[in-house]
Protein backbone atom coordinates (compact mmCIF):
# COMPACT_ATOMS: atom_id res chain seq x y z
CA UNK A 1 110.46 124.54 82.98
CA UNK A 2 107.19 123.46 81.55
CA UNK A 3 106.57 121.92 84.74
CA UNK A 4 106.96 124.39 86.63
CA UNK A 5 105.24 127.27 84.67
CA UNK A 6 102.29 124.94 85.25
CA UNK A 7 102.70 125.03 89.08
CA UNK A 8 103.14 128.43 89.24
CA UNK A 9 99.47 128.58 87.27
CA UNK A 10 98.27 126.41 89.15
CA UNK A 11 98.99 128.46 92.40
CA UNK A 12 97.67 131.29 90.60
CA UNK A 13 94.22 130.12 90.37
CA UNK A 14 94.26 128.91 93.88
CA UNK A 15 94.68 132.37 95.28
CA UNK A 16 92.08 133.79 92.68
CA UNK A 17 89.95 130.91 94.24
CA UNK A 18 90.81 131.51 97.72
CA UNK A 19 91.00 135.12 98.27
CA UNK A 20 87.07 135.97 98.02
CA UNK A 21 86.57 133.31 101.11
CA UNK A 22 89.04 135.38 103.00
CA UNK A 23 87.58 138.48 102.36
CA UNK A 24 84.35 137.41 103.37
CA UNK A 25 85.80 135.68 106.66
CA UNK A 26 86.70 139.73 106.88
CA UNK A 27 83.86 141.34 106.34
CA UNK A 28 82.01 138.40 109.02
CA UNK A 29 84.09 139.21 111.68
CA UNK A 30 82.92 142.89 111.41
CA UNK A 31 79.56 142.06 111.24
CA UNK A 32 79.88 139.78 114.69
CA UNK A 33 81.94 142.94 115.98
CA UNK A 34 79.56 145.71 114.95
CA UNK A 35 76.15 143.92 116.37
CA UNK A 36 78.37 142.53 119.32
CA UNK A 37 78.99 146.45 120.36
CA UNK A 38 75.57 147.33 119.67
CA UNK A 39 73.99 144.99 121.76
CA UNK A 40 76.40 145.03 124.82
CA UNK A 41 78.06 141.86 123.82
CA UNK A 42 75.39 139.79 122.83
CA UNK A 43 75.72 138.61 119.21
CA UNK A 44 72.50 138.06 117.14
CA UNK A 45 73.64 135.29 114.95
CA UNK A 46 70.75 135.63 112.52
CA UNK A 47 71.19 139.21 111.72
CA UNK A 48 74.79 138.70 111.16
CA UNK A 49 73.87 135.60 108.88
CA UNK A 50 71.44 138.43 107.32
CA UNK A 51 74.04 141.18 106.60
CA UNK A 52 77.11 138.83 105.61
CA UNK A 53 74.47 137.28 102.86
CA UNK A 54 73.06 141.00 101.99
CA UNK A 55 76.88 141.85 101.03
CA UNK A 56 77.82 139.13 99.86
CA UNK A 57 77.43 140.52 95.96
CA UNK A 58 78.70 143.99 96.80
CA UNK A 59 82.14 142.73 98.24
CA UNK A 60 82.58 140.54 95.77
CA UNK A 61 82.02 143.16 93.08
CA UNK A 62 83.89 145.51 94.79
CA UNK A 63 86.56 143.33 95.14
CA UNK A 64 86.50 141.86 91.66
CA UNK A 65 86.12 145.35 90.57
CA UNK A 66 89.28 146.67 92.31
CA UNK A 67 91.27 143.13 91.36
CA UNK A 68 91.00 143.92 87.64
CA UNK A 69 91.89 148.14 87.95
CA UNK A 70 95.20 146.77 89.89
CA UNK A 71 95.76 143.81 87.69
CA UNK A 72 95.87 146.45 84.83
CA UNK A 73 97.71 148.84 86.14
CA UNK A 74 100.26 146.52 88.09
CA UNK A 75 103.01 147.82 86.22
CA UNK A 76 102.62 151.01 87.19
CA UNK A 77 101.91 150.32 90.55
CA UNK A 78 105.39 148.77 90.97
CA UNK A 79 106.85 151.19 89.33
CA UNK A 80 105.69 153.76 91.38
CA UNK A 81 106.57 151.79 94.43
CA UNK A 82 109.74 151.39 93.27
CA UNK A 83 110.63 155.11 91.62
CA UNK A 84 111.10 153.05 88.09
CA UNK A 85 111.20 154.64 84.94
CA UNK A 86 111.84 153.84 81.33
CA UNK A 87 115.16 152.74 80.26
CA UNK A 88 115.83 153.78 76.46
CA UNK A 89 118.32 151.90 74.12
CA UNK A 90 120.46 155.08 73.75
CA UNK A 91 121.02 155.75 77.29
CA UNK A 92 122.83 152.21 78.18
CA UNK A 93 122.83 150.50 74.85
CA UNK A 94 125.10 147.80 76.94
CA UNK A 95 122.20 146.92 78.63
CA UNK A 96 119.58 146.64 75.60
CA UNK A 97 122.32 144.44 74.08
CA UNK A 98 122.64 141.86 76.60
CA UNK A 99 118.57 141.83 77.01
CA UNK A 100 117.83 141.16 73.63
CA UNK A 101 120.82 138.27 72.76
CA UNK A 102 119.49 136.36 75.99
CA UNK A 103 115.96 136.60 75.05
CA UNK A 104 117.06 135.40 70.96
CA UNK A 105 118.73 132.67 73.30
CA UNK A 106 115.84 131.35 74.82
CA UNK A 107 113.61 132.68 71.64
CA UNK A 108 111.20 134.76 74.16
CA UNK A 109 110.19 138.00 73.04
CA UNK A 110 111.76 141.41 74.45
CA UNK A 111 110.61 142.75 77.61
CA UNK A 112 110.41 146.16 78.50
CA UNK A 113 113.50 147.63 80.47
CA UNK A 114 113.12 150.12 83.31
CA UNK A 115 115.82 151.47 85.95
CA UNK A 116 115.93 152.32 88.61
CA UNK A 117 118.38 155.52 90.15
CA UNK A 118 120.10 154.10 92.73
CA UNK A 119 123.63 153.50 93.35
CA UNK A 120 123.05 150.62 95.27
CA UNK A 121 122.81 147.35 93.50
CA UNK A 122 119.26 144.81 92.35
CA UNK A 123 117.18 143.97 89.94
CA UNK A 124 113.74 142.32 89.38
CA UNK A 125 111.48 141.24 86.70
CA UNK A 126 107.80 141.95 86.88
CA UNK A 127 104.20 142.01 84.41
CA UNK A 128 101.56 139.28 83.56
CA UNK A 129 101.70 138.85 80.08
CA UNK A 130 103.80 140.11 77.08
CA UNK A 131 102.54 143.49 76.96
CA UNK A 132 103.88 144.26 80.50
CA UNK A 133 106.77 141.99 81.14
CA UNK A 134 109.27 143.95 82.17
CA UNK A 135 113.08 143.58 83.71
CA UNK A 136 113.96 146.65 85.78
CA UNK A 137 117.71 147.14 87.00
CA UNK A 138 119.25 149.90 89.36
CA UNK A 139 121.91 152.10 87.64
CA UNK A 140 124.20 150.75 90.35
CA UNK A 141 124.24 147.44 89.31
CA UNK A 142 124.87 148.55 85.46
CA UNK A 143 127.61 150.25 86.50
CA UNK A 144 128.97 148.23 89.15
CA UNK A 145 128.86 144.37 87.34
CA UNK A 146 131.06 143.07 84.20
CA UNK A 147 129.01 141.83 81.21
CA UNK A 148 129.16 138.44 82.22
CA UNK A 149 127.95 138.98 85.61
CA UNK A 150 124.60 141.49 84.11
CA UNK A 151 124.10 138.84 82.12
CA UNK A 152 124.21 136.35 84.58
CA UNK A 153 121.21 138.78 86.62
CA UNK A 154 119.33 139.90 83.61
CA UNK A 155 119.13 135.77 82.55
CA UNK A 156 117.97 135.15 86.65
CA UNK A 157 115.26 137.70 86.01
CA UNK A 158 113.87 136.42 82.41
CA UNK A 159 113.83 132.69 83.95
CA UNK A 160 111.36 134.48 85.96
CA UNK A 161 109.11 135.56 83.54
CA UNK A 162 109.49 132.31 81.04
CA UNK A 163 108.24 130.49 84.26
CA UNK A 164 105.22 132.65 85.15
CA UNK A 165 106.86 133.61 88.81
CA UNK A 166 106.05 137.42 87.95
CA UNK A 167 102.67 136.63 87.18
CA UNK A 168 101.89 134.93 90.53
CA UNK A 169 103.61 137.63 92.62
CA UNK A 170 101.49 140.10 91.48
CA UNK A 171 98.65 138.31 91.97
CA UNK A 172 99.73 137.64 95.67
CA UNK A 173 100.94 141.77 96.14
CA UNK A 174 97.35 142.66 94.79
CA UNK A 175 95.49 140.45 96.92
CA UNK A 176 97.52 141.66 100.36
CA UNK A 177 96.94 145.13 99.32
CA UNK A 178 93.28 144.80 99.43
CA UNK A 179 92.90 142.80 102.01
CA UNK A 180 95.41 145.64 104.07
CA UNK A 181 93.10 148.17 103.14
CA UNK A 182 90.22 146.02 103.71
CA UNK A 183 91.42 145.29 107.50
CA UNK A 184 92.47 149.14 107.76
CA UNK A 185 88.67 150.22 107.27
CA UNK A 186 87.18 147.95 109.20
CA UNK A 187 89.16 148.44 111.98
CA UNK A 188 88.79 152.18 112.00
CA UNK A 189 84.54 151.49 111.52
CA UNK A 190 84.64 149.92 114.31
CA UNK A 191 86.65 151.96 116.80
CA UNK A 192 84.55 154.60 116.01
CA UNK A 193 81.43 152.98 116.52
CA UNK A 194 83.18 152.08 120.18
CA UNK A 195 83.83 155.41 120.49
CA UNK A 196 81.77 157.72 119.19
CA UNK A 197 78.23 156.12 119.36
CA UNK A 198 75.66 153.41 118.42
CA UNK A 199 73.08 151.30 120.19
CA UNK A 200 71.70 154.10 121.96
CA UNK A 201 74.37 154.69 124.38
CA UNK A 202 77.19 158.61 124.38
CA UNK A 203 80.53 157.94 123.48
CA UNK A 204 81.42 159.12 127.32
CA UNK A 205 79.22 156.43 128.58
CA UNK A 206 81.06 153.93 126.39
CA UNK A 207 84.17 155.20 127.62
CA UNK A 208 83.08 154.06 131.27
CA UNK A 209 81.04 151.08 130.49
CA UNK A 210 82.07 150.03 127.08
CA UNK A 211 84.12 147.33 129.11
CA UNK A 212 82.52 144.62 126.96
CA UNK A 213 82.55 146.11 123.69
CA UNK A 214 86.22 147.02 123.84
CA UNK A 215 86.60 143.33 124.27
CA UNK A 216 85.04 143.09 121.42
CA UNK A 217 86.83 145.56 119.62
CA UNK A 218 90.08 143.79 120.51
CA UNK A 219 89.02 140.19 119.67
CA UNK A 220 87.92 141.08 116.54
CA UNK A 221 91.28 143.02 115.66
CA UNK A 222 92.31 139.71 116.72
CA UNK A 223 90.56 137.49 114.43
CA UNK A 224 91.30 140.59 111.56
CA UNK A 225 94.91 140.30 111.63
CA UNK A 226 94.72 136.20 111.96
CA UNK A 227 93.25 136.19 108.98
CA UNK A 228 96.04 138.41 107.23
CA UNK A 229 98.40 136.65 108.90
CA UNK A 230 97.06 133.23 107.49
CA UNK A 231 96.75 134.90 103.83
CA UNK A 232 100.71 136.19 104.36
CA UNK A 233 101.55 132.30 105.37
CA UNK A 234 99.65 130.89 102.44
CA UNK A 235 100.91 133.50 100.36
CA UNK A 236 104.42 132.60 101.32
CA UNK A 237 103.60 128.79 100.74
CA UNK A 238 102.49 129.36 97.57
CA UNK A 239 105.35 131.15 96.51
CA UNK A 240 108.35 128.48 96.80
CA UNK A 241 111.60 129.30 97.37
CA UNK A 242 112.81 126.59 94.26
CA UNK A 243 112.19 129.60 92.33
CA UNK A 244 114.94 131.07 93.13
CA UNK A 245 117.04 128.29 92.69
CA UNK A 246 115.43 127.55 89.48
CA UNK A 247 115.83 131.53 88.27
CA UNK A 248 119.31 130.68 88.91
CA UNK A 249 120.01 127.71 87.15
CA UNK A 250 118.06 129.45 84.18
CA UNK A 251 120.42 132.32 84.49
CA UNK A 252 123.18 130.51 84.57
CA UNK A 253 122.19 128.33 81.45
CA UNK A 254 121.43 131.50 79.57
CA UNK A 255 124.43 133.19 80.34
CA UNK A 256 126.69 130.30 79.96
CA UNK A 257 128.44 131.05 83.07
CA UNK A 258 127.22 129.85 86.70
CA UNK A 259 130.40 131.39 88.46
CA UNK A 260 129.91 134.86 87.19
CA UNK A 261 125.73 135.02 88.76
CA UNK A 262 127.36 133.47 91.82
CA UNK A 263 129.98 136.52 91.78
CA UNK A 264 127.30 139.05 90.83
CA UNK A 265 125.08 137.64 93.68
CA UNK A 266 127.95 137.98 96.21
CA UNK A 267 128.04 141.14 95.05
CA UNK A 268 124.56 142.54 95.39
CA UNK A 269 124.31 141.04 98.77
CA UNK A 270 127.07 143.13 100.19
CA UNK A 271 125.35 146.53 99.08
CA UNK A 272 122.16 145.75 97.69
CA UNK A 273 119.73 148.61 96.94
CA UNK A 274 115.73 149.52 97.23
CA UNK A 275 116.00 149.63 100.49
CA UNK A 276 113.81 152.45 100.60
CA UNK A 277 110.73 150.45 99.75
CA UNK A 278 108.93 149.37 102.45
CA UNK A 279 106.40 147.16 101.00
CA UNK A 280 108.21 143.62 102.09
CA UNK A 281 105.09 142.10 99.31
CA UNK A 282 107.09 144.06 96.25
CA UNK A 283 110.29 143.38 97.90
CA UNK A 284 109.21 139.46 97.08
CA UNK A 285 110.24 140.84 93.31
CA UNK A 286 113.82 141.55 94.07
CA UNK A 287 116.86 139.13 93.22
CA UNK A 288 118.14 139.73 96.49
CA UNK A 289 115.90 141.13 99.62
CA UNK A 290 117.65 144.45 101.45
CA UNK A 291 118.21 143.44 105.09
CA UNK A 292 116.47 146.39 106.18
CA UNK A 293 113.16 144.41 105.32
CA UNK A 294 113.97 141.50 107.13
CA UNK A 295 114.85 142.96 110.25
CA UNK A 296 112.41 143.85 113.04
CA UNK A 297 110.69 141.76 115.77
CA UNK A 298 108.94 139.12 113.04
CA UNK A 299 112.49 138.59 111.59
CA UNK A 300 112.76 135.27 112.71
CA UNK A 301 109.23 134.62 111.22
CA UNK A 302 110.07 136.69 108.21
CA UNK A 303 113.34 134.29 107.44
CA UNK A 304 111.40 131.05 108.29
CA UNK A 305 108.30 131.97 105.42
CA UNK A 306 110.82 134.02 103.20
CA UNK A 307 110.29 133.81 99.57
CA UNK A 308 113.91 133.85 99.13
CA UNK A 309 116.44 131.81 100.32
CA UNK A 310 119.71 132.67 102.21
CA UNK A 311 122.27 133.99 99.08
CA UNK A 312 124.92 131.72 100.42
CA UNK A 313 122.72 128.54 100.07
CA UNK A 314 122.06 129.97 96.26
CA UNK A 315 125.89 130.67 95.86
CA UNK A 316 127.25 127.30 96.98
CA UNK A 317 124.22 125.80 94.71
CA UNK A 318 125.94 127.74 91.70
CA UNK A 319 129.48 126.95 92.20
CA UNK A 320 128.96 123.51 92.42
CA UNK A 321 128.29 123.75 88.73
């Protein structure tokens, strides 16, 4: 466990490290886009050199600026993503109970608990430290799993947190948030620019002649979304799927029981809820991904850099216990 809580910091700091490079690949491409356009296709390297150095400071503030509002707030921001609120002790007291003698188990301290209204059955565990760690349940799967299974769940979710997964998830669903609204400006800058003026020429002339800098547009949006793509990939490296497996065995362990996760699993898998959210980064959180985000023309792609693995390979791993 020790091991891996120091992997999982490790990986951490390389996206911390990483990220700012890819932003700035970003904010180059627009720059060889935007003078590219202007100038009819011809590219004047030096002035792009000029402006990429010139902003250099103000992205990075920017960035670091907006990095440390959502790192703050990330517990909000899932929770509004999710429609989580507060759980208190006198609403499901069942719940609070088996929280608090697994964490005495493992001698962490209590989380927060949040749930979520939805008939449907998951749970997740999310926060960066031990003011916001926090394991959030649906009121389906309260209602819908014996003790031993919860337990079995609510254990898979605080092996997350004991091994610093939750921390580097929300490092990765901050980062591809502001690089998604990073690539959303730029692209719109620059279609309007195509088509609504610059470099001396109407946007109705553009419309006829802008042959070249539509090319330009498009290759560009090109390099944009290889770069997200290539964050998503390394994001997806970075976060192995032997957590999962390792969540599990910790769940187990804690619970005392492998067969009843393995039953709760089976369980969630054949109705699982938060479907509704359509952020597949958050959905990374969940103990078991809906199939609604995995479906879709990158499914294959989706399954082959999933964060999760298939439930049956994470069954069969638990009942060989």
């Amino acid at each position: 466990m020790y091991t891996q809580q120091v992997r999982n910091n490790s990986k951490s700091l390389l996206l911390l490290l990483l990220f700012p490079c890819i932003i700035l690949g970003v904010v180059y491409a627009f720059f060889i886009a935007m003078y590219g356009i202007e100038n009819e296709g011809v590219i004047l390297w030096d002035a792009v050199n000029t402006e990429t150095l010139y902003s250099l400071p103000w992205v990075l503030a920017v960035v670091l600026l907006w990095f440390t509002i959502a790192y703050m707030l990330n517990t909000s921001m899932i929770r509004k993503a999710t429609g989580a609120r507060p759980l208190e002790r006198r609403e499901n007291p069942r719940v609070y109970n088996i929280v608090e003698n697994l964490t005495m188990a493992c001698g962490m301290s209590m989380p927060k608990v949040n749930v979520i209204d939805d008939p449907q059955l998951n749970a997740f565990a999310s926060g960066i430290d031990e003011r916001s760690y926090t394991v959030t349940v649906t009121t389906g799967i309260c209602d819908r799993l014996n003790d031993e299974e919860l337990a079995g769940v609510i254990g898979h979710e605080l092996t997350h947190i004991r091994n610093r997964d939750t921390r580097l998830l929300v490092v990765s669903i901050i980062f591809v948030g502001i690089l998604s609204t990073v690539m959303t400006v730029i692209s719109r800058v620059v279609w309007n620019m195509m088509v609504y003026g610059g470099g001396g020429r109407n946007s109705r002339e553009r419309r006829k002649e802008g042959g070249g800098g539509l090319l330009v547009v498009m290759v560009v949006a090109f390099v944009c979304s290889a770069i997200g793509y290539f964050f998503a990939l390394l994001t997806r490296f970075a976060i192995s799927r032997k957590r999962e497996y390792m969540a599990d065995a910790g769940g187990a362990e804690l619970c005392g029981d492998p067969l009843a996760l393995a039953s709760a699993l089976r369980k969630i898998s054949g109705d699982p809820g938060l479907g509704g959210v359509d952020r597949d980064d958050v959905a990374q959180l969940f103990i078991v991904r809906p199939e609604a985000l995995r479906s879709g023309i990158g499914s294959v792609m989706s399954g082959l850099f999933s964060t999760h693995p298939s439930t049956e390979k994470r069954i069969a791993y638990l009942e060989q216990f």
